[in-house]
Structure formats: structure tokens, C-alpha cells
Protein backbone atom coordinates (compact mmCIF):
# COMPACT_ATOMS: atom_id res chain seq x y z
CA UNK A 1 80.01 81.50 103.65
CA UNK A 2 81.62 77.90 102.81
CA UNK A 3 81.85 77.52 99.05
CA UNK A 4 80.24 74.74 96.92
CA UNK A 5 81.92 71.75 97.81
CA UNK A 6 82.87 72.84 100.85
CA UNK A 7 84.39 70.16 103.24
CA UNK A 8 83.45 69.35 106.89
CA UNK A 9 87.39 68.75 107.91
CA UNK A 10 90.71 71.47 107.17
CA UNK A 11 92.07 69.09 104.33
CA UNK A 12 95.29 70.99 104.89
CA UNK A 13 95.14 70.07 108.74
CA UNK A 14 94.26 66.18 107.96
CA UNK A 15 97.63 66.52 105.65
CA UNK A 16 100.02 67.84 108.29
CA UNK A 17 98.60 65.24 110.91
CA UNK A 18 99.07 62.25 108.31
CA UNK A 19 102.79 63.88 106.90
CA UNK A 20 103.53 63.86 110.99
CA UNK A 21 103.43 60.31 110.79
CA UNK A 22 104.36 59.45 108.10
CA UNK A 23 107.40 61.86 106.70
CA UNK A 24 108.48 63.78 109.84
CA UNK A 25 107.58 67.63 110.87
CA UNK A 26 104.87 69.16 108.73
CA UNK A 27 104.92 72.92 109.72
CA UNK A 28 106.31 73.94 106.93
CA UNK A 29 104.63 71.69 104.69
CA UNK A 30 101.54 72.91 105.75
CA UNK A 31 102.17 76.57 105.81
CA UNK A 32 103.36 76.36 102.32
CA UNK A 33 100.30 74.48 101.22
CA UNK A 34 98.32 77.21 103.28
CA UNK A 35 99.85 79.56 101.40
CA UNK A 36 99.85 78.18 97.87
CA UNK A 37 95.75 77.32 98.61
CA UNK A 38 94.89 81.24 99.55
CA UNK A 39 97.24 82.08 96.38
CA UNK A 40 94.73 80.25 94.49
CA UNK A 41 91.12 81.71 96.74
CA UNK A 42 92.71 85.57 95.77
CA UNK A 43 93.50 84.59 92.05
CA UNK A 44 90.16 83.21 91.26
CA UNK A 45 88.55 86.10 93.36
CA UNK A 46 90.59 88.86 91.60
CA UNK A 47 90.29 86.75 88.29
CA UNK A 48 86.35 86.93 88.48
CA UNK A 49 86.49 90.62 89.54
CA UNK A 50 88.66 91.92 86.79
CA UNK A 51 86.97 89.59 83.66
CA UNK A 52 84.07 92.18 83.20
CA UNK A 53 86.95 94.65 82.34
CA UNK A 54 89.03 92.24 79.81
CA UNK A 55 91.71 92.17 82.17
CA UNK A 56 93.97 89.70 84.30
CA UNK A 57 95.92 90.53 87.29
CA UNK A 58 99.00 90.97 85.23
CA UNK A 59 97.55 93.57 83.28
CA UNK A 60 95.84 95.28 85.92
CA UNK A 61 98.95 95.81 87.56
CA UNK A 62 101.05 97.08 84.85
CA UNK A 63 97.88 99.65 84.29
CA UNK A 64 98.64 100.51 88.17
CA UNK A 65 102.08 101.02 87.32
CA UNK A 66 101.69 102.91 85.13
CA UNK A 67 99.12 104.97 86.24
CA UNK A 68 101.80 105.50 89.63
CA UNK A 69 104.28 106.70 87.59
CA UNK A 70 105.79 109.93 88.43
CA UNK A 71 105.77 110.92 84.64
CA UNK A 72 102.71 109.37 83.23
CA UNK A 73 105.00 106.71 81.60
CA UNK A 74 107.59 104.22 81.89
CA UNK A 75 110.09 101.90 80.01
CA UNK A 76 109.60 98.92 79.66
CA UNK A 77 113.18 97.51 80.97
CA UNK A 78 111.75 99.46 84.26
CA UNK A 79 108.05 97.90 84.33
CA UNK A 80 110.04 94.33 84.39
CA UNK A 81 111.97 95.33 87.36
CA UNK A 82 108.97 96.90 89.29
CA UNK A 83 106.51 94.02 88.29
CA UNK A 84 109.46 91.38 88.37
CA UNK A 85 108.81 90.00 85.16
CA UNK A 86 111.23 88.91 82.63
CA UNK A 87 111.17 91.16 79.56
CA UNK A 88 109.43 88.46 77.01
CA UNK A 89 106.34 88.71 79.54
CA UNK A 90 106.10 92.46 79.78
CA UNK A 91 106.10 92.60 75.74
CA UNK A 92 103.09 90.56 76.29
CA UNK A 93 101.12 92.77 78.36
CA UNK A 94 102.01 95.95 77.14
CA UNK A 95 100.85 93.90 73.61
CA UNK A 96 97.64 93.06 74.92
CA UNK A 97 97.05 96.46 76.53
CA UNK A 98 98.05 98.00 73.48
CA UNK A 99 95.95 96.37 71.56
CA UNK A 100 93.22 96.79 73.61
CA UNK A 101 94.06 100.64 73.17
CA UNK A 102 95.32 100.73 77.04
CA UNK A 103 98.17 101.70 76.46
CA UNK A 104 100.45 103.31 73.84
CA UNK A 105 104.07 103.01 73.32
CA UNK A 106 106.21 105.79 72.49
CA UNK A 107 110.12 106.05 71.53
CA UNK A 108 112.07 107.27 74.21
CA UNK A 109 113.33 111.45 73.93
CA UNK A 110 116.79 110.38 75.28
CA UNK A 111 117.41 106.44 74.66
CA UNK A 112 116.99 105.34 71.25
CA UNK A 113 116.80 101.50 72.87
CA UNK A 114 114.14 102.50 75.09
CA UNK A 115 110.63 102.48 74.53
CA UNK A 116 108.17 103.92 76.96
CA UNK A 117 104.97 102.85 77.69
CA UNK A 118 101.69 104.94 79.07
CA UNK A 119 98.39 105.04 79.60
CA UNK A 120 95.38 105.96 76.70
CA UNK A 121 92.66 107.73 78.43
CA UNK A 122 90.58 104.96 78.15
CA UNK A 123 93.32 103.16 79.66
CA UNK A 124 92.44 105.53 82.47
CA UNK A 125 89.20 104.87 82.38
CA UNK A 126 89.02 100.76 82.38
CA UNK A 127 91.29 100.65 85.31
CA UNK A 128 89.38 103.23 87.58
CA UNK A 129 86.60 101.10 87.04
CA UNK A 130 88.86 98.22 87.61
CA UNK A 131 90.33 99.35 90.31
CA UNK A 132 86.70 99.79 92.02
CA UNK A 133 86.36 96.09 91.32
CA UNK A 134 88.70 94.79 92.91
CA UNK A 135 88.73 96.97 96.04
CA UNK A 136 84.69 96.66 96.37
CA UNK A 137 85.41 92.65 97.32
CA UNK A 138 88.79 92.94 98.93
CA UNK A 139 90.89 91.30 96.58
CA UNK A 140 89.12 88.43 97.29
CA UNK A 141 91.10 88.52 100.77
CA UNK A 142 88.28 87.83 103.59
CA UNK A 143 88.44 86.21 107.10
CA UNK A 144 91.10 88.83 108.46
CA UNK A 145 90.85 92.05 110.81
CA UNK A 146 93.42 95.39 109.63
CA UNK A 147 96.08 94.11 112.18
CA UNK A 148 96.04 90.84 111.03
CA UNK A 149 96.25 91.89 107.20
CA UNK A 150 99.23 94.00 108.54
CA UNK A 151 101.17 91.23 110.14
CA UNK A 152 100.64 88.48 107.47
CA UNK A 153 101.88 91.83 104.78
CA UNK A 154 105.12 91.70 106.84
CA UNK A 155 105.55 87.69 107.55
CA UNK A 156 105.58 87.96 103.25
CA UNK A 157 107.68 90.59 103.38
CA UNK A 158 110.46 88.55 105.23
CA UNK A 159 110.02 85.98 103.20
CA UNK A 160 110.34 87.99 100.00
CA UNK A 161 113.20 89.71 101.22
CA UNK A 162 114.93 86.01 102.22
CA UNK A 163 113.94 85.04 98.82
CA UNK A 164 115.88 88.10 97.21
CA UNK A 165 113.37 90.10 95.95
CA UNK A 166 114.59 93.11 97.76
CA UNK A 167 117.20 94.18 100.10
């Protein structure tokens, strides 16, 4: 279904054709502008799904993290490295989750530095129902078959990897 405002021309298209002649090659001007426009489609989507639940994506997916976690908790150095956030930015969502009685902190039993973070059972709760959100449109991602989800996952993945954030 085309969305309110919907145009009758690819506006991305119209931009590669007019940076041809103008600038030079547009592939990669338009595949990053592809890109940054379904960045912005999956936000809103996932945005609107996870409001009813007082959460953004950020929090939801330190509550997945969490709720992954071999032990039932983690510390917070290690929730920056697996959501690769610097360390002001995770003291903000484990704030707002905490305070939202999400999630509670708890000193570490080995690292006096450390602090660990896990989930309240309501914390539990709010993302299963979360999680049932988000997965009952998709994450917003529409207009592909399985394979095709698979091989834009991996095209990512390349560039992710070229980009450093794994080896």
C-alpha cells in the first residue's frame, strides 16, 4: 500500500539520473540514499510498534540483551560493546529502564568497578509483549521474500565488517 503522500516517480531514481549528469556516477549515491531512506521506513515502523510499550529501539534492544544473556545479567562495559554504544549512552538506557523498573542494577560479586545490569520481571514482561510487536509487523521490513532478506542481511554484513565493526 503507497503511503500518504506517496509519489508517482522513485525520487531516489530521478536523483541518480540527474547526479549522472550532472556530478558523475551515482551508484553509490543512490544506494546510500536507498539505504539511509529504508533506515528511516524501519525506524518509524519499529518506533510506532514499540510506543504502546514506553520503549524505543535502543531500549528494546538492551532488554533483548539482556534477556540473551547466558546469566540473566550483564555489565554494563559489556552491553556497550554488544550494542556498540559508547558508555555515556548505555547509562542512559539502563537509566530509563531502571526507572521504568526494567531493569535493576546490581554491584558486581567479583569487580568492585563493575556494575551489572538485569532484567525485573516486569522487565520480562514489557518486552515479551514487545517483542510480539515488533515481530507481528516485521520490523516494519516489507516488500522482500526469505532469500532476499537473507542476501541483503549479508550485503550489510560486508559492509559492517569493511566498516570495522567485526572481524
Amino acid at each position: 500500500m503507497a503511503s500518504r503522500g506517496s509519489l508517482p516517480f522513485d525520487p531516489i531514481q530521478r536523483a541518480a539520473e540527474l547526479w549522472e549528469e550532472r556530478v558523475g556516477p551515482a551508484r553509490t549515491m543512490a544506494t546510500v540514499t536507498s539505504v539511509m531512506r529504508v533506515q528511516q521506513i524501519l525506524l518509524s515502523a519499529v518506533d510506532t510498534a514499540l510506543r504502546p510499550h514506553g520503549l524505543t529501539f535502543a531500549r528494546y534492544e538492551a532488554l533483548v540483551l539482556l534477556d540473551f544473556a547466558r546469566r540473566g545479567s550483564l555489565p554494563m562495559r559489556v552491553m556497550g560493546e554488544r550494542l556498540q554504544l559508547h558508555p555515556t549512552s548505555v547509562t542512559n538506557i539502563v537509566d530509563r529502564l531502571q526507572g521504568d523498573d526494567l531493569v535493576r542494577r546490581m554491584p558486581h560479586p567479583t569487580d568492585r568497578r563493575a556494575t551489572l545490569v538485569e532484567l525485573t520481571t516486569e522487565g520480562r514482561a514489557r518486552l515479551e509483549k514487545a517483542t510480539a510487536a515488533v515481530t507481528g509487523i516485521d520490523f516494519g521490513l516489507s516488500g522482500l521474500d526469505p532469500a532476499e532478506e537473507e542476501q541483503l542481511t549479508a550485503l550489510l554484513r560486508s559492509v559492517r565488517r569493511a566498516a570495522g565493526d567485526f572481524a
